[in-house]
N, C-alpha and C. Protein backbone atom coordinates (compact mmCIF):
# COMPACT_ATOMS: atom_id res chain seq x y z
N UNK A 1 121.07 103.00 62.53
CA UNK A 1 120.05 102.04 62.93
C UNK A 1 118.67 102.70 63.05
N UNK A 2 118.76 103.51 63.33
CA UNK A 2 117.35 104.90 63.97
C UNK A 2 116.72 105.09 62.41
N UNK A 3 117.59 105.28 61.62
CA UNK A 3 117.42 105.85 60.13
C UNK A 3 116.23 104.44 59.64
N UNK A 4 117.26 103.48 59.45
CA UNK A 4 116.55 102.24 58.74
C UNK A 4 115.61 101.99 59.26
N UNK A 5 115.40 101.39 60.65
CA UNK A 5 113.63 101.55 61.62
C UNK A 5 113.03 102.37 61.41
N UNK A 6 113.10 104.15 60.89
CA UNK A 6 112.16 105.05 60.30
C UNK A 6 111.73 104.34 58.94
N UNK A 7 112.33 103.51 58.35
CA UNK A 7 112.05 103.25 57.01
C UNK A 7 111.00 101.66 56.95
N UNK A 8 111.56 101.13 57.72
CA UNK A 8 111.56 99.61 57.94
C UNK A 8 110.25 99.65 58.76
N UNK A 9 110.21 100.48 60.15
CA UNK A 9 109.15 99.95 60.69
C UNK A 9 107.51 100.16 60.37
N UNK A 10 107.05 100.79 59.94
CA UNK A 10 106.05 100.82 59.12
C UNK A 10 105.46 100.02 58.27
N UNK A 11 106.14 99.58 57.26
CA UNK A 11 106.44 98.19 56.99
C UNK A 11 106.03 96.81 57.47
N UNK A 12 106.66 96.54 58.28
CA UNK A 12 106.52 95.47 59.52
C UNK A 12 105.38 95.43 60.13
N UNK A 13 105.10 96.83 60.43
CA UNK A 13 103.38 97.44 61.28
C UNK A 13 102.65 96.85 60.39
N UNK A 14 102.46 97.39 59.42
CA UNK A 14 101.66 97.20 58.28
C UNK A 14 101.18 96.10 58.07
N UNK A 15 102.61 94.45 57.38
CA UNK A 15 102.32 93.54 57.59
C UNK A 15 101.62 92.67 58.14
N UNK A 16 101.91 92.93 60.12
CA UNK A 16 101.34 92.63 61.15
C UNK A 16 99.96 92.82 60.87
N UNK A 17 99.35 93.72 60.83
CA UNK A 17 98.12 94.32 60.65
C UNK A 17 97.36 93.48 59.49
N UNK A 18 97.89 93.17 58.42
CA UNK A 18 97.63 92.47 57.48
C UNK A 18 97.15 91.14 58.00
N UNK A 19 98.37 90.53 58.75
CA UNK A 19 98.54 89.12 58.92
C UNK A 19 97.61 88.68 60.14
N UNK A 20 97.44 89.85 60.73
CA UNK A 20 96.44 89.67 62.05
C UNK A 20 94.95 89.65 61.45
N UNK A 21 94.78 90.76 60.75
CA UNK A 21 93.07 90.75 59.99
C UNK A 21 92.57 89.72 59.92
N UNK A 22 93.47 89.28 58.80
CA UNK A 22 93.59 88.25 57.86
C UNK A 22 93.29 86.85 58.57
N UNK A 23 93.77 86.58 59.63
CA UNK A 23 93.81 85.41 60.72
C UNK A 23 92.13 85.26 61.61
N UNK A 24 91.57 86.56 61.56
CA UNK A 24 90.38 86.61 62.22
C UNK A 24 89.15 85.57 61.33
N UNK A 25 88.59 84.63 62.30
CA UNK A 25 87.45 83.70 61.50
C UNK A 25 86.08 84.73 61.79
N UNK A 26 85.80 84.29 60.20
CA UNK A 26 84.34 84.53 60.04
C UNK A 26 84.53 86.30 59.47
N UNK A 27 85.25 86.78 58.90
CA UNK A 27 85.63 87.97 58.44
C UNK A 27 84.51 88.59 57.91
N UNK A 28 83.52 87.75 57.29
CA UNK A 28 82.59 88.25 56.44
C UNK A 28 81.32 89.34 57.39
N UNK A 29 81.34 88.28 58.72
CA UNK A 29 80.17 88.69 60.14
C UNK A 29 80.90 89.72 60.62
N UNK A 30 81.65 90.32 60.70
CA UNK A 30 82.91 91.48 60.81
C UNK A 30 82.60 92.44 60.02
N UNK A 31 82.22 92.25 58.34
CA UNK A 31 82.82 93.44 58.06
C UNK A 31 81.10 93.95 57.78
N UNK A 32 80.10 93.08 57.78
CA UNK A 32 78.94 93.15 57.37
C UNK A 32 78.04 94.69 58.20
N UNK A 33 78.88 94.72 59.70
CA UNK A 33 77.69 95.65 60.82
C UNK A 33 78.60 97.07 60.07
N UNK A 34 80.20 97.25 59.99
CA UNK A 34 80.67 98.12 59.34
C UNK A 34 79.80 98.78 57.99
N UNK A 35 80.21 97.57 57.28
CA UNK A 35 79.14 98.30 56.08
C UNK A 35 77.71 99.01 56.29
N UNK A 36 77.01 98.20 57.04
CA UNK A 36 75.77 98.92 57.57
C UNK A 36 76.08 100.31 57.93
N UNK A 37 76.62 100.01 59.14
CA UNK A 37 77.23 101.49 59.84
C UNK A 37 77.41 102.68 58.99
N UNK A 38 78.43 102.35 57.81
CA UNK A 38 78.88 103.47 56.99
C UNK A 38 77.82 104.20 55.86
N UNK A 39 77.17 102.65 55.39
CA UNK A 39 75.66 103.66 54.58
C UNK A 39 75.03 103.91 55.09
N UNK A 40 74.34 103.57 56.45
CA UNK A 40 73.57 104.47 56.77
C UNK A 40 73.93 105.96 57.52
N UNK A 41 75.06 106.06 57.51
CA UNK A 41 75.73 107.10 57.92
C UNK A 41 75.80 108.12 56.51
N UNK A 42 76.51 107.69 55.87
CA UNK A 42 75.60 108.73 54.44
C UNK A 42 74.86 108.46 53.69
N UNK A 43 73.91 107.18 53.72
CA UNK A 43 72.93 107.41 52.61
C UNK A 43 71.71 106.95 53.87
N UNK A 44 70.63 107.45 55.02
CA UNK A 44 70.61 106.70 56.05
C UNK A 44 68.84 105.74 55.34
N UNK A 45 68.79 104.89 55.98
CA UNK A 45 67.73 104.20 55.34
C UNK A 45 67.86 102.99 54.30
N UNK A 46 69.49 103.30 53.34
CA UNK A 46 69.35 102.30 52.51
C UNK A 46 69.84 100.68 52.65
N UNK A 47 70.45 100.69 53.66
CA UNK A 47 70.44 99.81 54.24
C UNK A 47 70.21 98.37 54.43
N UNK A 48 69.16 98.56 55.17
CA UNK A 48 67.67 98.38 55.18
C UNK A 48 66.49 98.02 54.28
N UNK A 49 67.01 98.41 52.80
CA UNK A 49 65.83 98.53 52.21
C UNK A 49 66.89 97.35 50.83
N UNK A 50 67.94 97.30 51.09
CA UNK A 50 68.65 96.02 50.14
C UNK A 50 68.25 94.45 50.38
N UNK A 51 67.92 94.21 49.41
CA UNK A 51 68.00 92.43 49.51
C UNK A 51 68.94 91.90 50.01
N UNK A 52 69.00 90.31 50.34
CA UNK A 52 69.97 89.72 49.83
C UNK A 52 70.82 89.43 49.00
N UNK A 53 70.57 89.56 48.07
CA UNK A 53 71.69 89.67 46.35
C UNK A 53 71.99 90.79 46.91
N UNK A 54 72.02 92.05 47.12
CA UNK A 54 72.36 93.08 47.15
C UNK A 54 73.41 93.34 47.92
N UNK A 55 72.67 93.03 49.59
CA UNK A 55 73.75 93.28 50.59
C UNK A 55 75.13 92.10 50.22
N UNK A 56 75.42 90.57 49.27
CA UNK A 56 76.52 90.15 49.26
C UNK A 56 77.15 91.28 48.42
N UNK A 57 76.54 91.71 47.12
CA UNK A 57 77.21 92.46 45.82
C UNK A 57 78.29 93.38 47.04
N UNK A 58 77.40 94.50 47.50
CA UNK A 58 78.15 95.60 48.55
C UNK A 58 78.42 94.89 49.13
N UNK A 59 79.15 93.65 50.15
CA UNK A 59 80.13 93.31 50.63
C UNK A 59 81.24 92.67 49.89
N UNK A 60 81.35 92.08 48.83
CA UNK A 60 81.80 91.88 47.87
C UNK A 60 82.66 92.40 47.57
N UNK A 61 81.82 94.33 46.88
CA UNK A 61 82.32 95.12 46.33
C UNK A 61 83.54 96.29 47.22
N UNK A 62 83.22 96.09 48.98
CA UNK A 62 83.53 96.69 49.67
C UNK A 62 84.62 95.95 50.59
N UNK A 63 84.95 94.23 50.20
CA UNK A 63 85.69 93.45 50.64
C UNK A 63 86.92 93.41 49.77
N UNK A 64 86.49 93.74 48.46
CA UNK A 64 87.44 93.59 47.60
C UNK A 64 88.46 95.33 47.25
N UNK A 65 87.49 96.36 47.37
CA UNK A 65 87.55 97.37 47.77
C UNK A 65 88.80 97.45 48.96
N UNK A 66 88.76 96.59 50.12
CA UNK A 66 89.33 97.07 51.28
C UNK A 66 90.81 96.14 50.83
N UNK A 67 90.79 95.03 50.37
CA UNK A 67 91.76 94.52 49.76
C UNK A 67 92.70 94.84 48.91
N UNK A 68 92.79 95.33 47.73
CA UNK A 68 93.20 96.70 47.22
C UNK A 68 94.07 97.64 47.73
N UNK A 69 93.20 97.98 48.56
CA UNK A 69 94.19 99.37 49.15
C UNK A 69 94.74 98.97 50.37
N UNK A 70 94.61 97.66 51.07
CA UNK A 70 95.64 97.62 52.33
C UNK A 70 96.94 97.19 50.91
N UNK A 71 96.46 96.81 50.31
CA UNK A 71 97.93 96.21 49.43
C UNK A 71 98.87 97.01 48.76
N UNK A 72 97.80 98.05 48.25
CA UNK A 72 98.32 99.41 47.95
C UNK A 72 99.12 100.36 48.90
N UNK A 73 98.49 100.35 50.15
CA UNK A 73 99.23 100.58 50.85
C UNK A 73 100.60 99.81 51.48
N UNK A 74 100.45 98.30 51.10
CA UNK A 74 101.78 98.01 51.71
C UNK A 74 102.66 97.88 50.41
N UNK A 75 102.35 98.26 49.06
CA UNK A 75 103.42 98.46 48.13
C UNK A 75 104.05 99.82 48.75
N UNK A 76 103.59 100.52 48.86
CA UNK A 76 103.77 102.11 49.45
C UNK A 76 104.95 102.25 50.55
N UNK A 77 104.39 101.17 51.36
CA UNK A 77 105.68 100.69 52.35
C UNK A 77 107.07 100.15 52.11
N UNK A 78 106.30 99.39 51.50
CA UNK A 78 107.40 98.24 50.75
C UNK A 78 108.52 99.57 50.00
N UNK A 79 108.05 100.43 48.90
CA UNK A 79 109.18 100.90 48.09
C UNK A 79 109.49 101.69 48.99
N UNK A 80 108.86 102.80 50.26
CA UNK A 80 109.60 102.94 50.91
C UNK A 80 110.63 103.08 51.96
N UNK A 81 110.76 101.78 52.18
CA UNK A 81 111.35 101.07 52.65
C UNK A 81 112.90 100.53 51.64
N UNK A 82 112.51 100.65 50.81
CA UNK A 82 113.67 100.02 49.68
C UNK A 82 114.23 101.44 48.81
N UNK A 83 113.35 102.09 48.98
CA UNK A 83 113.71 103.62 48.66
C UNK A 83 114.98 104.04 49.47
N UNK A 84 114.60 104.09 50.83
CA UNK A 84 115.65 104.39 52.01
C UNK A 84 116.16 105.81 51.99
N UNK A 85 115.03 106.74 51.77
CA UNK A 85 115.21 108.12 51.86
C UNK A 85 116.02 108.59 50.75
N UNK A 86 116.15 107.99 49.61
CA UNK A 86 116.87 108.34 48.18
C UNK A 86 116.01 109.30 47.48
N UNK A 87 116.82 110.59 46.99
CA UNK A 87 115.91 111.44 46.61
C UNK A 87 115.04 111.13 45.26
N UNK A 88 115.67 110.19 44.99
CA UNK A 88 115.25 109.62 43.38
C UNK A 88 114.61 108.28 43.41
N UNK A 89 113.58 108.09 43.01
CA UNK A 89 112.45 107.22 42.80
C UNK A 89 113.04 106.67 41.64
N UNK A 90 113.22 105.19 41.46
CA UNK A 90 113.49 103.98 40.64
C UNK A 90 112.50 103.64 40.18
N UNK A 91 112.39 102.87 38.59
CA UNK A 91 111.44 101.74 38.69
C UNK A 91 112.02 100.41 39.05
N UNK A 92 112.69 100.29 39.88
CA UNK A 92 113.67 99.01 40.23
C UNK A 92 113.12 98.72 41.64
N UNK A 93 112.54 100.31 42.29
CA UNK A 93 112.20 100.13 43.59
C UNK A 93 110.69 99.76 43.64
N UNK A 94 110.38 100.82 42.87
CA UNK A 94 109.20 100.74 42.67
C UNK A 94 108.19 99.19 42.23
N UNK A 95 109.15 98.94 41.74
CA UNK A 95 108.99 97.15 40.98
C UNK A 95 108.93 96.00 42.09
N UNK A 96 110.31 96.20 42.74
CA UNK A 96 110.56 95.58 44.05
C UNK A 96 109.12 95.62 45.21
N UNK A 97 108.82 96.90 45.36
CA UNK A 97 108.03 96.95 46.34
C UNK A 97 106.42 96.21 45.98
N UNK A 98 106.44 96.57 44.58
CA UNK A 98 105.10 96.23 44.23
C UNK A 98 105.28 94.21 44.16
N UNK A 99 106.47 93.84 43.53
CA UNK A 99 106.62 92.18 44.25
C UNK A 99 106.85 92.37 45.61
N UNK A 100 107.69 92.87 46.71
CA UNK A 100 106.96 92.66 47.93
C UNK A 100 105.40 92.59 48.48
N UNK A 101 104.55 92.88 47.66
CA UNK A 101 103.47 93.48 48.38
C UNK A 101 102.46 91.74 47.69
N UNK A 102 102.92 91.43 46.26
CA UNK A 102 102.54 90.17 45.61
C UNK A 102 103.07 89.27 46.69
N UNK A 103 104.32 89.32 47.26
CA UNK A 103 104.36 87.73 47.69
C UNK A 103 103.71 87.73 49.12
N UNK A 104 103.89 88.78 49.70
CA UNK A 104 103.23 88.82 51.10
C UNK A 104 101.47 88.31 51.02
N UNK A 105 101.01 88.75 49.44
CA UNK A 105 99.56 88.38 49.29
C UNK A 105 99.09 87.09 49.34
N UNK A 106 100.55 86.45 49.01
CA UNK A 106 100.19 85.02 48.60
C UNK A 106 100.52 84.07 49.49
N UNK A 107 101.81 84.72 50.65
CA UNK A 107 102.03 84.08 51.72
C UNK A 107 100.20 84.54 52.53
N UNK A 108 100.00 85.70 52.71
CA UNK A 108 98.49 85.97 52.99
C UNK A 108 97.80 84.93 52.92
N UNK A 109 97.22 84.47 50.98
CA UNK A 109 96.47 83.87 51.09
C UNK A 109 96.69 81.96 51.44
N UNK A 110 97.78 81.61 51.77
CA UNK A 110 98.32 80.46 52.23
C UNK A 110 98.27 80.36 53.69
N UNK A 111 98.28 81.64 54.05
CA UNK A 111 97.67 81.50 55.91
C UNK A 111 96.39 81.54 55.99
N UNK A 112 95.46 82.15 55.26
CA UNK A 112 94.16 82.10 55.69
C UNK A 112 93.46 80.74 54.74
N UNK A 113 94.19 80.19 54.12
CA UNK A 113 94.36 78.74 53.78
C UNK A 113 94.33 77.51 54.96
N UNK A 114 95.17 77.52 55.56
CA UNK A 114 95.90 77.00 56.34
C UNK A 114 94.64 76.96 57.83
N UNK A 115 94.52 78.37 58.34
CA UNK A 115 93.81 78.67 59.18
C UNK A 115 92.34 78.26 58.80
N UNK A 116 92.12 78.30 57.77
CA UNK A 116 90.32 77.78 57.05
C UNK A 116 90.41 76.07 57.35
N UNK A 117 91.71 75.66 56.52
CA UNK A 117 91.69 74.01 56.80
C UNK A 117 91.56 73.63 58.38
N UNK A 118 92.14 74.49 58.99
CA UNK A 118 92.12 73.72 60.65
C UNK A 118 91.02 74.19 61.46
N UNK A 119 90.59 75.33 60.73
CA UNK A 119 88.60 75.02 61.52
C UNK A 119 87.70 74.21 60.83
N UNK A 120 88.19 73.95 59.69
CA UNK A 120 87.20 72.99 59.05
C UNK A 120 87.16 72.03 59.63
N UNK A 121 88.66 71.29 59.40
CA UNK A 121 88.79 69.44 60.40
C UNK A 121 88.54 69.57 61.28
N UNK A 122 88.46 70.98 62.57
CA UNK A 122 87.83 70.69 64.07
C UNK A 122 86.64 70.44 64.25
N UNK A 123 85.51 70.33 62.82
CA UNK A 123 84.95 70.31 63.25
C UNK A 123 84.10 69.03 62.64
């Protein structure tokens, strides 16, 4: 049991993490002070000096960016998890994990579906 929860729970974490983000309204006013934060942290000034067209492109580019790799990362989970400490890497697992990581996207985007429709009608 100890074995499979080393494998499994990470996984689950992961998800959660996903499914919680994902649930937060107004994501965009969220990730916008981050982005700031991080260029002007290495490039400092430029910021500041972007338009409008500009600052959506870099959130855009840095939304879609962050999307990507949580997914990447939960294929990562996913095969190993389905791996189950096998010294030998499948493409059966590998396959598997990467459709785990598709349907969770799509159950994803059907909750933040769901959650968009019911602040809309409240209001």
């Amino acid at each position: 049991m100890k074995k499979r929860l080393f494998y499994l729970l990470p996984l689950l974490l992961w998800m959660g993490i996903i499914f919680y983000l994902s649930g937060r309204a107004g994501s965009n006013e969220h990730s916008l002070p981050l982005i700031a934060r991080i260029l002007d942290r290495f490039v400092p000034g430029l910021w500041k000096s972007l338009d409008a067209q500009k600052v959506d492109d870099v959130n855009y580019l840095f939304r879609k960016t962050a999307h990507i790799t949580e997914y990447l990362v939960l294929t990562f989970w996913a095969f190993r998890a389905l791996q189950y400490g096998k010294p030998r890497i499948t493409f059966k697992e590998i396959g598997l994990g990467a459709l785990v990581a598709v349907l969770y996207a799509c159950s994803d985007e059907i909750h933040q579906d769901r959650k968009s429709t019911r602040l809309n009608s409240s209001h």
